[in-house]
N, C-alpha and C. Protein backbone atom coordinates (compact mmCIF):
# COMPACT_ATOMS: atom_id res chain seq x y z
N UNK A 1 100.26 69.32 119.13
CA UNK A 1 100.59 69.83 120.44
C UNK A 1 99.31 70.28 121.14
N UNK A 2 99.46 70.11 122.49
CA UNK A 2 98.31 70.44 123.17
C UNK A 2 98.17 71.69 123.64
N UNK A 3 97.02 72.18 123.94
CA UNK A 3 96.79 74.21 123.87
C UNK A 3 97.72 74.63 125.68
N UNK A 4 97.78 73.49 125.93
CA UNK A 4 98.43 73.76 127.34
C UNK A 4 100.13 72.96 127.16
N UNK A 5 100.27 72.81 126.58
CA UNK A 5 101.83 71.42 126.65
C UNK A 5 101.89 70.72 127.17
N UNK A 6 100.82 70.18 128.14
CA UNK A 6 101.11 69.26 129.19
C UNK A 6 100.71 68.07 128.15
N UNK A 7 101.51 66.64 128.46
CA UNK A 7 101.38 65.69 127.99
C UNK A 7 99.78 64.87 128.23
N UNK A 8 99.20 65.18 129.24
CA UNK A 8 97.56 64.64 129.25
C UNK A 8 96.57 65.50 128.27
N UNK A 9 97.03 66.10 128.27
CA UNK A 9 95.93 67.14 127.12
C UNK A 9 96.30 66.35 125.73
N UNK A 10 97.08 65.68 125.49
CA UNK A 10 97.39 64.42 124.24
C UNK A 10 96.51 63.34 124.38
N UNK A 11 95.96 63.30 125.00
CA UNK A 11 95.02 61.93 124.92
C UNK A 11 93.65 62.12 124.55
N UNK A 12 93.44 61.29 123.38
CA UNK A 12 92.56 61.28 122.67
C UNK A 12 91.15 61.53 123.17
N UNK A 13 90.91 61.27 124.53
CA UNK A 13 89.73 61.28 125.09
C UNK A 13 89.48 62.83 124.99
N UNK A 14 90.10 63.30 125.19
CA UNK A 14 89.96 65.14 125.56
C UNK A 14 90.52 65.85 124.12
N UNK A 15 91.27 65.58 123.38
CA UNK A 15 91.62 66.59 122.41
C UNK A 15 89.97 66.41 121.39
N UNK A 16 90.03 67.47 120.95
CA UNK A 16 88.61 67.77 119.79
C UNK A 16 87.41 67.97 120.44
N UNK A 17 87.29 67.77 121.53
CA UNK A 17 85.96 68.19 122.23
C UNK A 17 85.54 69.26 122.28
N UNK A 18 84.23 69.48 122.64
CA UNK A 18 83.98 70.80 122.49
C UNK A 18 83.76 71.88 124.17
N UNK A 19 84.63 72.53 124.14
CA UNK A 19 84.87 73.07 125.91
C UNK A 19 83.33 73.27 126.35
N UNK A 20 82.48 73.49 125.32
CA UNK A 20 80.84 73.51 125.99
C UNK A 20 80.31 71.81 126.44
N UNK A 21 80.95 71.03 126.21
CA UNK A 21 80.77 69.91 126.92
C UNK A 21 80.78 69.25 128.79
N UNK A 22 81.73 70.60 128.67
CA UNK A 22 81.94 70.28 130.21
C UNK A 22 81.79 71.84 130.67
N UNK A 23 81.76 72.15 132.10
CA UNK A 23 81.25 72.80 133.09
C UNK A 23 82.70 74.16 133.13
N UNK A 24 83.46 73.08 133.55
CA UNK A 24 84.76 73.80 133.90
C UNK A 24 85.47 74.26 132.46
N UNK A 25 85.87 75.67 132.80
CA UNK A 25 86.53 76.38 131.70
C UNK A 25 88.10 75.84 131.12
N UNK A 26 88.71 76.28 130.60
CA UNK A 26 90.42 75.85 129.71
C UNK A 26 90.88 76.34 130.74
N UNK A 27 90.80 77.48 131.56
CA UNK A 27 91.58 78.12 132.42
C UNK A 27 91.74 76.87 133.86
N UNK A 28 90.69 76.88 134.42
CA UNK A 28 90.61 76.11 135.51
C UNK A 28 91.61 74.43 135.05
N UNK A 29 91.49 74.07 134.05
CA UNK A 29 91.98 72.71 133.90
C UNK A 29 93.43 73.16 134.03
N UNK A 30 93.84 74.38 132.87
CA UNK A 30 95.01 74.55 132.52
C UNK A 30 95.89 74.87 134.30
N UNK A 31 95.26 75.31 135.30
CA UNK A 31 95.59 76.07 136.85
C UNK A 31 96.02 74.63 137.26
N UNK A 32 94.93 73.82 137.20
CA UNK A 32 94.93 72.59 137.76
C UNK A 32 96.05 71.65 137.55
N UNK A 33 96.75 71.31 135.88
CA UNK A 33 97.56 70.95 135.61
C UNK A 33 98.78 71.86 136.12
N UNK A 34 99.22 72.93 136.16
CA UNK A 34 100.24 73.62 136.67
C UNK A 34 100.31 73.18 138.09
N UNK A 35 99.44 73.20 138.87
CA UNK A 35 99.43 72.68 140.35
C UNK A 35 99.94 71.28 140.18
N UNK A 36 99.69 70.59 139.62
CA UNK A 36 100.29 69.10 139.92
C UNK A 36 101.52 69.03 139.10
N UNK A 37 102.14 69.50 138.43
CA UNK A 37 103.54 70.18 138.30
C UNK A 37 104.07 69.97 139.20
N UNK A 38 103.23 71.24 140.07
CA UNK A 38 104.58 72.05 140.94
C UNK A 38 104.12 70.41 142.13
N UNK A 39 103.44 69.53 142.19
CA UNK A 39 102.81 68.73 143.36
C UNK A 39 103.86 67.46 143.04
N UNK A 40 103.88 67.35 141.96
CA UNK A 40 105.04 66.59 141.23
C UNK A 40 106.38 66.71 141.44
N UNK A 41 106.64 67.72 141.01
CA UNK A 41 108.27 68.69 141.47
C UNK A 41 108.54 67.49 143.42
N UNK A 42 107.31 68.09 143.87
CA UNK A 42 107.99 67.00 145.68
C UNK A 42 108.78 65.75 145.30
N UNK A 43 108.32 65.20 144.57
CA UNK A 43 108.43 63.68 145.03
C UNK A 43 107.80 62.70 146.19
N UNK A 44 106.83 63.62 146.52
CA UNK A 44 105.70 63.51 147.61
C UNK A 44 104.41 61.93 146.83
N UNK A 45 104.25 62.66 145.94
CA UNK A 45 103.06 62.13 145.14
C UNK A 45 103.53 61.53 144.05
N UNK A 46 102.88 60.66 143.79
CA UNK A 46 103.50 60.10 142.18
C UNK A 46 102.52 60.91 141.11
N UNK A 47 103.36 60.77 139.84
CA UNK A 47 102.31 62.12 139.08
C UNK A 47 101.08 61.46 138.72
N UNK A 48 100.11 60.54 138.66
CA UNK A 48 99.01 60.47 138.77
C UNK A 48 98.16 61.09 140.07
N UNK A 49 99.05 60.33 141.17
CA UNK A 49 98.37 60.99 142.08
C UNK A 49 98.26 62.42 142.28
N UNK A 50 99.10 63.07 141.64
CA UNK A 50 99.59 64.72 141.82
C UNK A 50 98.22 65.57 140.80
N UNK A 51 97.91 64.54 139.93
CA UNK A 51 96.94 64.70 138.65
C UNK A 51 96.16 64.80 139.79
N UNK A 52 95.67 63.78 140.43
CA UNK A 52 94.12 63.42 140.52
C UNK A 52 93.82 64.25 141.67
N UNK A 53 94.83 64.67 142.66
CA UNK A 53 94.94 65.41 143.61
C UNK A 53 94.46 67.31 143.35
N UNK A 54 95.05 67.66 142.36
CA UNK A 54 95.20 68.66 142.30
C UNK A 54 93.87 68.94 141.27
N UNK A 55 93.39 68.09 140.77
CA UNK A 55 91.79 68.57 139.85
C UNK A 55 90.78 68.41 140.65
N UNK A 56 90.83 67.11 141.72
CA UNK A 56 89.63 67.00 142.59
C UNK A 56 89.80 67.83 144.20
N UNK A 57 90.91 67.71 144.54
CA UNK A 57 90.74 68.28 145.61
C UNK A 57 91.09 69.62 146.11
N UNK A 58 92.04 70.59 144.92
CA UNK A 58 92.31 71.43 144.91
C UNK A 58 91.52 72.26 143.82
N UNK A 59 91.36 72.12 143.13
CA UNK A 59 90.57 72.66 141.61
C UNK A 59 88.96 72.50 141.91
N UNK A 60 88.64 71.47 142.81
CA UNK A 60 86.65 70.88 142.15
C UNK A 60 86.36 70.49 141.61
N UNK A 61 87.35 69.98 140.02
CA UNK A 61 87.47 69.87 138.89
C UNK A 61 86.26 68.56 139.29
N UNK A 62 85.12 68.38 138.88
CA UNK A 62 84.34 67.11 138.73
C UNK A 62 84.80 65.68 137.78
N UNK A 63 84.78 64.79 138.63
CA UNK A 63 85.01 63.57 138.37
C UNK A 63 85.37 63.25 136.75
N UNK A 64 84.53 63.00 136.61
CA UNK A 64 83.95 62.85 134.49
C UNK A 64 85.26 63.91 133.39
N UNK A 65 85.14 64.93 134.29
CA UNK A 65 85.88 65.95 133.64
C UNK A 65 87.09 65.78 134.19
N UNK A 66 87.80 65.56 135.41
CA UNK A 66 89.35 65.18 135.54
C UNK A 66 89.29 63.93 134.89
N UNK A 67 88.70 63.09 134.44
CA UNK A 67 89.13 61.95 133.82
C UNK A 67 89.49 61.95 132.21
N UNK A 68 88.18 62.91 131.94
CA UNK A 68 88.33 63.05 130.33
C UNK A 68 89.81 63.77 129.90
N UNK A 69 89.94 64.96 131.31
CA UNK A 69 91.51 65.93 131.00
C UNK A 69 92.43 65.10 131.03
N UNK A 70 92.52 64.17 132.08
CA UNK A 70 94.09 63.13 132.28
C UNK A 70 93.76 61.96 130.89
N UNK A 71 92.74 61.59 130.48
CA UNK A 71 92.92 60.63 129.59
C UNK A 71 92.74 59.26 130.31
N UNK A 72 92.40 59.42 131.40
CA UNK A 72 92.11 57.98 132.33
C UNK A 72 90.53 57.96 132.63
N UNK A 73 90.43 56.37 132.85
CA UNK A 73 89.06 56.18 133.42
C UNK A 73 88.76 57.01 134.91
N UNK A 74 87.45 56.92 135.22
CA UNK A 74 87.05 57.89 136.65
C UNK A 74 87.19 57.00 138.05
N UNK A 75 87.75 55.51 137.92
CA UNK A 75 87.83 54.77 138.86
C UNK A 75 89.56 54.90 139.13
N UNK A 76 90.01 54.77 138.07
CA UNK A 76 91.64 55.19 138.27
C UNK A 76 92.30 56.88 138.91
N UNK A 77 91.03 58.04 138.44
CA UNK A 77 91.14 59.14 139.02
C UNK A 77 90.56 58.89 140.99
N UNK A 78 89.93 58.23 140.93
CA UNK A 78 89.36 57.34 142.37
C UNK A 78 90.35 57.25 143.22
N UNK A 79 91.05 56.19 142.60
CA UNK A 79 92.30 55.32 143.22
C UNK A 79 93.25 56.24 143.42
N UNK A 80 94.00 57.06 142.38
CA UNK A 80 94.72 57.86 142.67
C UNK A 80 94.08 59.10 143.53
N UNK A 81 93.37 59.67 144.07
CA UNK A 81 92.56 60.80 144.74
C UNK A 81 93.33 59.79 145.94
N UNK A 82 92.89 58.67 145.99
CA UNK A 82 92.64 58.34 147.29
C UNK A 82 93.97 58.14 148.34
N UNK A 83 94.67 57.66 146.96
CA UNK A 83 96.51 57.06 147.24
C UNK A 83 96.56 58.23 148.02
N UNK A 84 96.56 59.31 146.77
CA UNK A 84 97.54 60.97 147.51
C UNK A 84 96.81 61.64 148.51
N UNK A 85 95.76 61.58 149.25
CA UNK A 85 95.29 61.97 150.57
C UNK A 85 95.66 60.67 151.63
N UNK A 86 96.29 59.48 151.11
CA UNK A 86 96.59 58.83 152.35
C UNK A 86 98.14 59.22 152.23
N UNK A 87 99.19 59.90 150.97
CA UNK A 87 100.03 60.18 150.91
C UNK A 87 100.22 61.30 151.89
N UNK A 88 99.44 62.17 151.30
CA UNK A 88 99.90 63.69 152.09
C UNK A 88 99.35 63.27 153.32
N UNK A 89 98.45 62.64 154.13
CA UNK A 89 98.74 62.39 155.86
C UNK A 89 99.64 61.84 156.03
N UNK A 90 100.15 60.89 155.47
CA UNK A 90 101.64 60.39 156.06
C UNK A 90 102.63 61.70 156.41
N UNK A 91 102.31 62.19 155.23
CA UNK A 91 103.64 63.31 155.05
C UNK A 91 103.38 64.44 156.46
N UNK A 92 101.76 64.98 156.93
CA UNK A 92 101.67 65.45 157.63
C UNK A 92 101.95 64.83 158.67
N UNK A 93 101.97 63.70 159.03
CA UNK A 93 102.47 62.96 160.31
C UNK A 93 103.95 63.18 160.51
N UNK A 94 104.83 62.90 159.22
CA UNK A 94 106.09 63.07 159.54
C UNK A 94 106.37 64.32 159.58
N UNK A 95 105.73 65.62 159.30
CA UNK A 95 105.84 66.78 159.32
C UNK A 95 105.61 67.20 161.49
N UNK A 96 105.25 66.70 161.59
CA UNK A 96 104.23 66.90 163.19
C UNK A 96 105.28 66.34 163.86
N UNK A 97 105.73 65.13 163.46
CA UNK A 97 106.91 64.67 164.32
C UNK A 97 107.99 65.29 164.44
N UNK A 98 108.62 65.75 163.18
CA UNK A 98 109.66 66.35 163.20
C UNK A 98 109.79 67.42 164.18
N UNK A 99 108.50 68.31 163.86
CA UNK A 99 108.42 69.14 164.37
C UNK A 99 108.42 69.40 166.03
N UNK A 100 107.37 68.44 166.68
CA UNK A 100 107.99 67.65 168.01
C UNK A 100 109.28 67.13 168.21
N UNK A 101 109.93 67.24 167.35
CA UNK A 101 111.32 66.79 167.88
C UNK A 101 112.51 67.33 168.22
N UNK A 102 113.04 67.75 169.78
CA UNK A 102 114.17 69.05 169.31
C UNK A 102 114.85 68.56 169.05
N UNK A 103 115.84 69.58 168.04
CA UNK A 103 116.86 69.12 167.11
C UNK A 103 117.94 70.27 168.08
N UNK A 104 118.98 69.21 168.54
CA UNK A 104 120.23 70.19 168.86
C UNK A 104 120.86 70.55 167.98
């Protein structure tokens, strides 16, 4: 079992390492994974993207190091970063509209 339960902390790339390898502390990863949880919970994002979202653009979490935590390469943390910021503008667009719109 992983020191957090989340199912990416199972992947071989990241279990046994040594936390002085990387920059960012257990705490910050462990914040990071709870955020894409709750980013998940929408149905907004698909949970990669909710991953890659919530270590790089909410966390700082550096590249190398959200990849080693999710267990994916740093071009797939890329792709997904990129999906879920063209996700969440959509969502802010339909958020803006709605909102322009009176509702009787």
């Amino acid at each position: 079992m992983s020191i957090t339960g989340f199912s990416s902390w199972q992947h071989p790339a990241y279990q046994g390492r040594n936390t002085m390898q990387h920059n960012t502390d257990v705490g910050r990863i462990e914040a990071a994974q709870n955020t894409a949880e709750r980013l998940k919970s929408t149905n907004v994002l698909t949970p990669r993207e909710a991953d890659a979202y919530a270590f790089r653009s909410i966390y700082n979490i550096p590249r190398g190091e959200t990849a080693d935590a999710l267990g994916v390469s740093k071009s797939r943390v890329d792709n997904a970063l990129r999906s879920a910021k063209d996700a969440i503008a959509g969502a802010r667009i339909l958020i803006n509209m709605l909102d322009d719109t009176e509702i009787e």
